[in-house]
PDB file of N, CA and C in Angstrom:
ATOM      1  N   UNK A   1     124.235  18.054 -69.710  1.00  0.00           N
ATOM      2  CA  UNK A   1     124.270  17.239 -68.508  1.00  0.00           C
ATOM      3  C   UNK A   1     123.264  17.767 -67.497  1.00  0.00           C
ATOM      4  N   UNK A   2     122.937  16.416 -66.850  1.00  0.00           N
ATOM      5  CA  UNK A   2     121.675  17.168 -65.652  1.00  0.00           C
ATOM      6  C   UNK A   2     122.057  16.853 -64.377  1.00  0.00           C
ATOM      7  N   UNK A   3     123.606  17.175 -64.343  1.00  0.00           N
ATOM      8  CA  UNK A   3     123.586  16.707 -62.572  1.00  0.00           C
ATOM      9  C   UNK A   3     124.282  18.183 -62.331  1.00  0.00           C
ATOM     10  N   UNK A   4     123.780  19.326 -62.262  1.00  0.00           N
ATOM     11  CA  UNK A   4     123.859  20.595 -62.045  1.00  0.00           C
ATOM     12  C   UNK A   4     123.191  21.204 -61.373  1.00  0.00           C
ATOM     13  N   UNK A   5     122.773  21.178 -60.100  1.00  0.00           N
ATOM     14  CA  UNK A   5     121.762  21.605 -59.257  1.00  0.00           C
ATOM     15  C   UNK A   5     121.507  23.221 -58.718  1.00  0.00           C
ATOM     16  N   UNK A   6     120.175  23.928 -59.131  1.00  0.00           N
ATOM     17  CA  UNK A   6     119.824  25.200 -58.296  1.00  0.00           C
ATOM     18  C   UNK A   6     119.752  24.598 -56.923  1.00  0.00           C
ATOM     19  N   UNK A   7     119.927  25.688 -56.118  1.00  0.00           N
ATOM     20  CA  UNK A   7     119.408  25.239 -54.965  1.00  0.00           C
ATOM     21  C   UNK A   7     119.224  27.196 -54.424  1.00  0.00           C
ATOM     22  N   UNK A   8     117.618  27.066 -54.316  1.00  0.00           N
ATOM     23  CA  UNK A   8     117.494  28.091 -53.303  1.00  0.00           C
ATOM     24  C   UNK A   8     116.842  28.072 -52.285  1.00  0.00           C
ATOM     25  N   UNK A   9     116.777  29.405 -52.055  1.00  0.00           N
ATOM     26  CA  UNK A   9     116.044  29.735 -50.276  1.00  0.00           C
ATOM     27  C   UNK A   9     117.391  29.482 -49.084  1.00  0.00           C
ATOM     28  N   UNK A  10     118.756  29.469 -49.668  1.00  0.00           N
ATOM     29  CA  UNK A  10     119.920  29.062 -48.688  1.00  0.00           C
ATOM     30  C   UNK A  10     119.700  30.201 -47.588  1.00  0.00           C
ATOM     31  N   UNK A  11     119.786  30.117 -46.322  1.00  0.00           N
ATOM     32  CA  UNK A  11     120.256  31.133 -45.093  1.00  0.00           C
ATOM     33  C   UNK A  11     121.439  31.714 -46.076  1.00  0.00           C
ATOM     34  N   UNK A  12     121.535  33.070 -45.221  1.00  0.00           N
ATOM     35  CA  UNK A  12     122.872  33.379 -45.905  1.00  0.00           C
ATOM     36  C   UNK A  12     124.014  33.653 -44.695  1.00  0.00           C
ATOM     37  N   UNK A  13     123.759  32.292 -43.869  1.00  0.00           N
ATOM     38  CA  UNK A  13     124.660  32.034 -43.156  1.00  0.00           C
ATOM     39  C   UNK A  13     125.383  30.360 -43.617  1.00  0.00           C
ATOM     40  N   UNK A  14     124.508  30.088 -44.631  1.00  0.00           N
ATOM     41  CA  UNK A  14     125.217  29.257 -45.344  1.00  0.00           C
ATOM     42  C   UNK A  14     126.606  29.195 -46.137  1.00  0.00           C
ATOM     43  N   UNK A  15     127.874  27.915 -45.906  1.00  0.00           N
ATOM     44  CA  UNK A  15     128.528  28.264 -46.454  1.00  0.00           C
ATOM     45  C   UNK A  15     128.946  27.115 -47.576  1.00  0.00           C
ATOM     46  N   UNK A  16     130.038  27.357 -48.351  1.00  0.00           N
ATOM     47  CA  UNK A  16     130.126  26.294 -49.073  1.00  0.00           C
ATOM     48  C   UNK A  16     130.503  25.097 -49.402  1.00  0.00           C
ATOM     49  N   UNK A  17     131.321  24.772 -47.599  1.00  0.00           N
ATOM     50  CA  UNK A  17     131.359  23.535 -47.609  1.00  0.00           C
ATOM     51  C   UNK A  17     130.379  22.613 -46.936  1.00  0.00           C
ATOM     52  N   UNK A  18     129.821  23.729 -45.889  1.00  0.00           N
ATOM     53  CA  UNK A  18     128.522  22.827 -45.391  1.00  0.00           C
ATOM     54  C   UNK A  18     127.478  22.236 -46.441  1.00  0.00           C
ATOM     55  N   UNK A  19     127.278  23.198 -48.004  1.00  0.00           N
ATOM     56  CA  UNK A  19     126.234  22.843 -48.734  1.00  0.00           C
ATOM     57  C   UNK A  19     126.755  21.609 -49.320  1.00  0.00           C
ATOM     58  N   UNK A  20     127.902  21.847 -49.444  1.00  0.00           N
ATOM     59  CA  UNK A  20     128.735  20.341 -50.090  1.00  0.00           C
ATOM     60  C   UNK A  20     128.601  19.006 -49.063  1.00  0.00           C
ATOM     61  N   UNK A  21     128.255  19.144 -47.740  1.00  0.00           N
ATOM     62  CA  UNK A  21     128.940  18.315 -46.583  1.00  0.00           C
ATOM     63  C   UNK A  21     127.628  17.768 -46.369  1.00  0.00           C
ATOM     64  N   UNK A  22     126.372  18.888 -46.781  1.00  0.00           N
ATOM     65  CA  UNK A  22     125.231  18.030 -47.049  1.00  0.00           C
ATOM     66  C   UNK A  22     124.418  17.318 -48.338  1.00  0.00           C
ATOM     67  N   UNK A  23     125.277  18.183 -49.278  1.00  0.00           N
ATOM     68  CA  UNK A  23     124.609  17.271 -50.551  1.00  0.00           C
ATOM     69  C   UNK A  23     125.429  15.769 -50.870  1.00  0.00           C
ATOM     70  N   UNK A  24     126.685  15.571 -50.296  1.00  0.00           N
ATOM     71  CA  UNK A  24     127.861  14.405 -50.153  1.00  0.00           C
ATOM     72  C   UNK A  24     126.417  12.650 -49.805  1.00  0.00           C
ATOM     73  N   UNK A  25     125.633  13.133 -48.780  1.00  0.00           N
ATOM     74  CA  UNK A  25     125.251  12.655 -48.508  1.00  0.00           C
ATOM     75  C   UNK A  25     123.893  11.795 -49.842  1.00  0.00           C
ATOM     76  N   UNK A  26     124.076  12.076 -50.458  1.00  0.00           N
ATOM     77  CA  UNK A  26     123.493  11.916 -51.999  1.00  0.00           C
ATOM     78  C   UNK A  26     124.253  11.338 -53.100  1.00  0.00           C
ATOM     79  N   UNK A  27     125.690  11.369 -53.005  1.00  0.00           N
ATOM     80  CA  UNK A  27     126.457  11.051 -53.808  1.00  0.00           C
ATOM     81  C   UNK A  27     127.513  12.053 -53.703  1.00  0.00           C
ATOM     82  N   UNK A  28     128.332  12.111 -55.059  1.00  0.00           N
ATOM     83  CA  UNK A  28     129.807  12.716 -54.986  1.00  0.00           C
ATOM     84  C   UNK A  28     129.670  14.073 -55.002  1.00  0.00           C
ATOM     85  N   UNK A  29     129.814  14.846 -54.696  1.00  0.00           N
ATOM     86  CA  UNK A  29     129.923  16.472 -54.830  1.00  0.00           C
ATOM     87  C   UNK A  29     130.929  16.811 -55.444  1.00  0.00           C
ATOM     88  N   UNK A  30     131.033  17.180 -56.981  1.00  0.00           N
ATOM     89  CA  UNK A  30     132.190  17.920 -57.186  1.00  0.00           C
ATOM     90  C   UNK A  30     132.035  19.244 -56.764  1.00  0.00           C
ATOM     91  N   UNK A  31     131.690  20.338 -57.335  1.00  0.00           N
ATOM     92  CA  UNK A  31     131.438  21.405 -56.467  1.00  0.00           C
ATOM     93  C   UNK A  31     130.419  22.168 -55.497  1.00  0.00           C
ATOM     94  N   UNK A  32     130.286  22.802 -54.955  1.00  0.00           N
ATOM     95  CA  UNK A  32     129.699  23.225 -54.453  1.00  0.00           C
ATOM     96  C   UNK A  32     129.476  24.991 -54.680  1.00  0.00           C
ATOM     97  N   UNK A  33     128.586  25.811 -54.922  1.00  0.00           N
ATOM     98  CA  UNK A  33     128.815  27.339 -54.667  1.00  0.00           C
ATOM     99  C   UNK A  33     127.477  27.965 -54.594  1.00  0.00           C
ATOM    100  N   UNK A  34     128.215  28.980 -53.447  1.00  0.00           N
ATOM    101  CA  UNK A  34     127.381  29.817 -52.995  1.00  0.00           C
ATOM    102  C   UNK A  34     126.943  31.100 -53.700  1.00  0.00           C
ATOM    103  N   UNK A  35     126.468  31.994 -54.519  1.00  0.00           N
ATOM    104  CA  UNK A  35     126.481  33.431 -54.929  1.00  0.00           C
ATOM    105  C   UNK A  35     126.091  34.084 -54.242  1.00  0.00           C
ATOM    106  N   UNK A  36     127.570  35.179 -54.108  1.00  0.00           N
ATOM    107  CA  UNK A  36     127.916  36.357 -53.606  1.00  0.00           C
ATOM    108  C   UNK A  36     127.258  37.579 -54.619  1.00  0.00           C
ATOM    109  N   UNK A  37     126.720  38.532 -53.894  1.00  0.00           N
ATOM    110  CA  UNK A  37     126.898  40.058 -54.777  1.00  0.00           C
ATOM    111  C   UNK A  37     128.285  40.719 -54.880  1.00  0.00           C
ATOM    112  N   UNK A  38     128.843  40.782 -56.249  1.00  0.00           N
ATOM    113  CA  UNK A  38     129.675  41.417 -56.224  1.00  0.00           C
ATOM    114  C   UNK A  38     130.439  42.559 -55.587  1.00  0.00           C
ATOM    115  N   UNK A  39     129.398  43.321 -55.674  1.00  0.00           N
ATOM    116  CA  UNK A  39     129.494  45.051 -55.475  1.00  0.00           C
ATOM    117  C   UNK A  39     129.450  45.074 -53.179  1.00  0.00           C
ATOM    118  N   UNK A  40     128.320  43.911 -53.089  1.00  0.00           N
ATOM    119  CA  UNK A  40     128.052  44.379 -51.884  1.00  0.00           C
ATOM    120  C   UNK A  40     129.024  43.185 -51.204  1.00  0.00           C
ATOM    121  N   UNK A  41     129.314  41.635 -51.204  1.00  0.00           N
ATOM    122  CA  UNK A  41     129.547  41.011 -50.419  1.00  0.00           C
ATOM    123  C   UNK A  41     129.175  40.208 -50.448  1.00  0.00           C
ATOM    124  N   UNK A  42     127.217  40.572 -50.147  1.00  0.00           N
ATOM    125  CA  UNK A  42     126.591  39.655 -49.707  1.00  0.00           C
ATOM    126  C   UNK A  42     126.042  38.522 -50.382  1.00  0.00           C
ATOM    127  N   UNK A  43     125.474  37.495 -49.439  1.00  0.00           N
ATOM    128  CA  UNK A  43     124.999  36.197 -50.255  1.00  0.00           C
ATOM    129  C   UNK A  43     123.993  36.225 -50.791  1.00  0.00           C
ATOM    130  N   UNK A  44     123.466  35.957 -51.769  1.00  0.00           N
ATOM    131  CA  UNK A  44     122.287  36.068 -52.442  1.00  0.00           C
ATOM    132  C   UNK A  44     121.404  34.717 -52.155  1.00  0.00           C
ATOM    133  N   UNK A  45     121.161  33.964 -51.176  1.00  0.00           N
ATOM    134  CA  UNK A  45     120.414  33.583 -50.724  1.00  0.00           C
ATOM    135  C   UNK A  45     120.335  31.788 -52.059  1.00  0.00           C
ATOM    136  N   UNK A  46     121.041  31.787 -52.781  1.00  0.00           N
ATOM    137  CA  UNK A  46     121.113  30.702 -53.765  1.00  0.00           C
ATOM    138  C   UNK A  46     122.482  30.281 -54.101  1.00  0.00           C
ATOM    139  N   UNK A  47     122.532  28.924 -54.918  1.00  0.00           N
ATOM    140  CA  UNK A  47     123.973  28.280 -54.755  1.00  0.00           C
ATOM    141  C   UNK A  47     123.467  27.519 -56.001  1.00  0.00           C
ATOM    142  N   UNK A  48     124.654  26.778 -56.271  1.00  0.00           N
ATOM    143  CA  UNK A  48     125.191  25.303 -57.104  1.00  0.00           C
ATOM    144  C   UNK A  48     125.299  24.547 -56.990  1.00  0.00           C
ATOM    145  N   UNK A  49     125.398  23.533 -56.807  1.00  0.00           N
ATOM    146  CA  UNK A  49     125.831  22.251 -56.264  1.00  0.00           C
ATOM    147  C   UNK A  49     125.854  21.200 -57.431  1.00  0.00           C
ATOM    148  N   UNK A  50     127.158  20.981 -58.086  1.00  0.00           N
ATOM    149  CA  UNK A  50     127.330  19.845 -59.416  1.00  0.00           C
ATOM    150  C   UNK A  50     127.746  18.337 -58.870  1.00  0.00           C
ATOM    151  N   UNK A  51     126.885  17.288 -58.647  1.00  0.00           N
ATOM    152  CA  UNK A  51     127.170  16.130 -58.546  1.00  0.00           C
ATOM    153  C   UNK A  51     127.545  14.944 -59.587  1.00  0.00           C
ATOM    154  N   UNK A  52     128.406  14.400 -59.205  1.00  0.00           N
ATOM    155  CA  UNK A  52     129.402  13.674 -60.160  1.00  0.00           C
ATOM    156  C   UNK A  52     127.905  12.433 -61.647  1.00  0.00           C
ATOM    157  N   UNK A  53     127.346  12.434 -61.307  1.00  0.00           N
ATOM    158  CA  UNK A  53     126.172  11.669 -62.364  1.00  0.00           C
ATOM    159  C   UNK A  53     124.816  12.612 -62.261  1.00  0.00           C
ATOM    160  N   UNK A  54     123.971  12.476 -63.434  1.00  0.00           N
ATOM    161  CA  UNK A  54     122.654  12.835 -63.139  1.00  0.00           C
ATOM    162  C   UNK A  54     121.933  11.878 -62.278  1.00  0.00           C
ATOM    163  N   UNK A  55     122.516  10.360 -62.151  1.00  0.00           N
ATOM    164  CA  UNK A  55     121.494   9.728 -60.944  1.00  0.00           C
ATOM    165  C   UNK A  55     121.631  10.425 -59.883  1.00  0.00           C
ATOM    166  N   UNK A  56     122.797  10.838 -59.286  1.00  0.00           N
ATOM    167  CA  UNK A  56     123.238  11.398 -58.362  1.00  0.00           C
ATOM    168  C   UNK A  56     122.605  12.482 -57.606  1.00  0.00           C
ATOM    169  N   UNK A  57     122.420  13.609 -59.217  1.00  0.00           N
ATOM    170  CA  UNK A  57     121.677  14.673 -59.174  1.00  0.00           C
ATOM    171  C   UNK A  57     120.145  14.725 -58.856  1.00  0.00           C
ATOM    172  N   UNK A  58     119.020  13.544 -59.418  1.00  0.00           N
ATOM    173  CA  UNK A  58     118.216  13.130 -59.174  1.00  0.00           C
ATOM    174  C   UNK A  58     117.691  12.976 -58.019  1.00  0.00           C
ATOM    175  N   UNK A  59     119.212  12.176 -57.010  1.00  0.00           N
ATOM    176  CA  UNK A  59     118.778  11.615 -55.677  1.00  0.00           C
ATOM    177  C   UNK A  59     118.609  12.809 -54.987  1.00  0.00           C
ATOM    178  N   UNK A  60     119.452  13.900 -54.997  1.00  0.00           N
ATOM    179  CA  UNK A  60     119.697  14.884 -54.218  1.00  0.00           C
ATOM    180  C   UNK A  60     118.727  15.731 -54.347  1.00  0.00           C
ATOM    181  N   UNK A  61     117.999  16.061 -55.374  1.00  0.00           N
ATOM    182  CA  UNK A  61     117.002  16.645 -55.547  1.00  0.00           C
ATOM    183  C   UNK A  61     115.533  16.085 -54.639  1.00  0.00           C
ATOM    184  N   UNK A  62     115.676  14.421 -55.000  1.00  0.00           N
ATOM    185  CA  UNK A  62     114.850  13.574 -53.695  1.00  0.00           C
ATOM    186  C   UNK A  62     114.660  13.823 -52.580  1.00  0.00           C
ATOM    187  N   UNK A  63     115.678  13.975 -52.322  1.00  0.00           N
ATOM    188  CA  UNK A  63     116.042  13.795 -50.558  1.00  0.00           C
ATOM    189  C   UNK A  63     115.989  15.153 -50.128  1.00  0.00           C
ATOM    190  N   UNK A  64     116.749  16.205 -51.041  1.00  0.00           N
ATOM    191  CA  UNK A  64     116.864  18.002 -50.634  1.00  0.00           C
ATOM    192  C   UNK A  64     115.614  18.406 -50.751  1.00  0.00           C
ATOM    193  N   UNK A  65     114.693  18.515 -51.693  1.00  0.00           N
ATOM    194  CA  UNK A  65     114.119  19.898 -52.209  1.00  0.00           C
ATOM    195  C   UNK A  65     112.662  19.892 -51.680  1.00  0.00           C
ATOM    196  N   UNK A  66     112.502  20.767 -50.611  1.00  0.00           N
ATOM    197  CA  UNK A  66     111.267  21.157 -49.270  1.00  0.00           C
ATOM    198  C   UNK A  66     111.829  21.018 -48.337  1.00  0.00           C
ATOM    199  N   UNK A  67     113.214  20.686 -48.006  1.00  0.00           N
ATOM    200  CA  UNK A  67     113.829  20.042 -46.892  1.00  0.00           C
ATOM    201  C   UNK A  67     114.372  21.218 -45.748  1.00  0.00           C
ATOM    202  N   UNK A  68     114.820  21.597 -44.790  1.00  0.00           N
ATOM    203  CA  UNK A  68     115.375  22.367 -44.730  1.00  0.00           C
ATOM    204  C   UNK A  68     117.143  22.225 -44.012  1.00  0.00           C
ATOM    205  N   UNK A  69     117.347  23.228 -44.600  1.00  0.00           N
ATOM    206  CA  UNK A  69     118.871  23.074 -43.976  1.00  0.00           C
ATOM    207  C   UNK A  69     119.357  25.076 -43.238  1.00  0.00           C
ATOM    208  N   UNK A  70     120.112  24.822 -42.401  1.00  0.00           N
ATOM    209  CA  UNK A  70     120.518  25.733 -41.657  1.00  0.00           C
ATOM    210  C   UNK A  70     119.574  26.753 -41.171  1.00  0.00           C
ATOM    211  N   UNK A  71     118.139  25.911 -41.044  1.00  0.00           N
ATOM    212  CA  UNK A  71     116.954  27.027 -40.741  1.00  0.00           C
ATOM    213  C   UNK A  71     116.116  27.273 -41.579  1.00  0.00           C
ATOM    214  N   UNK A  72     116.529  27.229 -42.727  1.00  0.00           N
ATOM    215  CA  UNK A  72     115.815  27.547 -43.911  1.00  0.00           C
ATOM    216  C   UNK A  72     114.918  26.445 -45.017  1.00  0.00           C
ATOM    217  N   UNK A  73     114.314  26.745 -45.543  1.00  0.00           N
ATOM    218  CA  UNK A  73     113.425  25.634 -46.331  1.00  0.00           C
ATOM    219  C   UNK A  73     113.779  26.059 -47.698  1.00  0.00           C
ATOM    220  N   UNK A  74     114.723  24.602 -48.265  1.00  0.00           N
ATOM    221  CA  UNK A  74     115.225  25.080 -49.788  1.00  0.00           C
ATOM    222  C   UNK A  74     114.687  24.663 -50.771  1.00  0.00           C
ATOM    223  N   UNK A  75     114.910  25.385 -52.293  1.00  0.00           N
ATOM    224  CA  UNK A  75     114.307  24.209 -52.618  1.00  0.00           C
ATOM    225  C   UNK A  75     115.414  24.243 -54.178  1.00  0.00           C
ATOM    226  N   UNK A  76     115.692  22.946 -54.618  1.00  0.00           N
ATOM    227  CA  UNK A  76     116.662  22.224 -55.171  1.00  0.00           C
ATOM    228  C   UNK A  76     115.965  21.575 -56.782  1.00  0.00           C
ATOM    229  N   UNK A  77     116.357  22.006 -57.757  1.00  0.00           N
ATOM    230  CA  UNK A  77     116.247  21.026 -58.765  1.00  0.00           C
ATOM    231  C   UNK A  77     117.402  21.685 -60.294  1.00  0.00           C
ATOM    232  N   UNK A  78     117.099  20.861 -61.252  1.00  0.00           N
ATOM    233  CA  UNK A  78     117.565  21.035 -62.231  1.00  0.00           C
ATOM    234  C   UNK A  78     118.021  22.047 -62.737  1.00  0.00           C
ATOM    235  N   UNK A  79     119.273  22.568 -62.527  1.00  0.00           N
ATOM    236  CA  UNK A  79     119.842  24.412 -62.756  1.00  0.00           C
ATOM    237  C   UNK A  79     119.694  24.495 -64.311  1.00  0.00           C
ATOM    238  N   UNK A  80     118.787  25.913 -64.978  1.00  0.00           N
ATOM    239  CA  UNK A  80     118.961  26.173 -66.294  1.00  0.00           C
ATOM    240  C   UNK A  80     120.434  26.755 -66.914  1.00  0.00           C
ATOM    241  N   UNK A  81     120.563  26.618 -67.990  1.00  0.00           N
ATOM    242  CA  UNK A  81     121.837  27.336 -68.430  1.00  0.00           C
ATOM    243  C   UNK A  81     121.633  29.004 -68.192  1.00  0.00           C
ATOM    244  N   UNK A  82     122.270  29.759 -68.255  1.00  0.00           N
ATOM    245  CA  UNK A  82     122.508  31.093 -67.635  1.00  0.00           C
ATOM    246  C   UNK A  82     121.828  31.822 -69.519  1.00  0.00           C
ATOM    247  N   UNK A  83     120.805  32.467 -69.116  1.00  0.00           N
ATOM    248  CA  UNK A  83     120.366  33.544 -70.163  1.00  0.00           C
ATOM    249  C   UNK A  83     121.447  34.467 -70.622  1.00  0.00           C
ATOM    250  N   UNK A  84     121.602  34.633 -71.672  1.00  0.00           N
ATOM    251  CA  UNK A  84     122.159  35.739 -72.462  1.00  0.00           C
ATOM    252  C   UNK A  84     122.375  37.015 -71.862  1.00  0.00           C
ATOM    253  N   UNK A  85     122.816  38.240 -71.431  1.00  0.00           N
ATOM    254  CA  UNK A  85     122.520  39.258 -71.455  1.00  0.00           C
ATOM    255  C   UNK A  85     123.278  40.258 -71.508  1.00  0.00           C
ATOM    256  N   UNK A  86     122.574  41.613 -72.305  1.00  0.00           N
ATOM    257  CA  UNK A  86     123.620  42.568 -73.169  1.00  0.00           C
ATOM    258  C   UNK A  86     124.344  43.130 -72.030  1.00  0.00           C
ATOM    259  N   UNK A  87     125.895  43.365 -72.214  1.00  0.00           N
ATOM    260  CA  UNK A  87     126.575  44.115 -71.474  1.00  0.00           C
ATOM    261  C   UNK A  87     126.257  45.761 -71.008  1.00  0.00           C
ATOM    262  N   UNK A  88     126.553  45.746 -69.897  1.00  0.00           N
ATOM    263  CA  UNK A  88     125.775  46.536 -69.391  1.00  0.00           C
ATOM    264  C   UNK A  88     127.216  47.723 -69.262  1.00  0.00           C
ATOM    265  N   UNK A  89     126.367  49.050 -69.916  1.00  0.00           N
ATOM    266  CA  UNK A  89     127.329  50.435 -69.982  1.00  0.00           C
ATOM    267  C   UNK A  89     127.317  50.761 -69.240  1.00  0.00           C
ATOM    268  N   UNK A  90     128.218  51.604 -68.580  1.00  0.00           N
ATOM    269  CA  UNK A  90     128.045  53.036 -68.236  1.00  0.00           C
ATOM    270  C   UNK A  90     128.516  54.395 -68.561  1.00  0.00           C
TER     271      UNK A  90
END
């Protein structure tokens, strides 16, 4: 499916219903998310945003991506599936 959206360059005063409250405006938002660093808290400056169709996803990418929101200039398209990677020891 392609209505799975990156979205970076977020402020990391961004939160996750505002990213939802502005991608709504595109179509349905099922979720919305922000990534946190585990260890520290903090926001890592990128998010999710899954809209209910890929037209949906399309539009939002239209209308979002160079755009800016909360100060910041984001930029929005087609999220890849998450790479593989070996568990990490210690």
């Amino acid at each position: 499916m392609q209505n799975v959206l990156f979205v970076g360059g977020l402020s990391f005063s961004t939160e996750e219903p505002g990213l939802a409250q502005a991608f709504a405006s595109a179509g349905t938002v099922v979720s919305a998310k922000v990534i946190v660093d585990r260890e520290t808290g903090r926001k890592k400056g990128f998010g999710f945003v899954t809209m209910s169709s890929d037209e949906e996803a399309a539009k939002a990418i239209q209308m979002f991506d160079g755009q800016e929101l909360d100060g910041r200039r984001i930029r929005v398209n087609i999220a890849r599936p998450r790479e593989e990677r070996p568990a990490r020891r210690f």
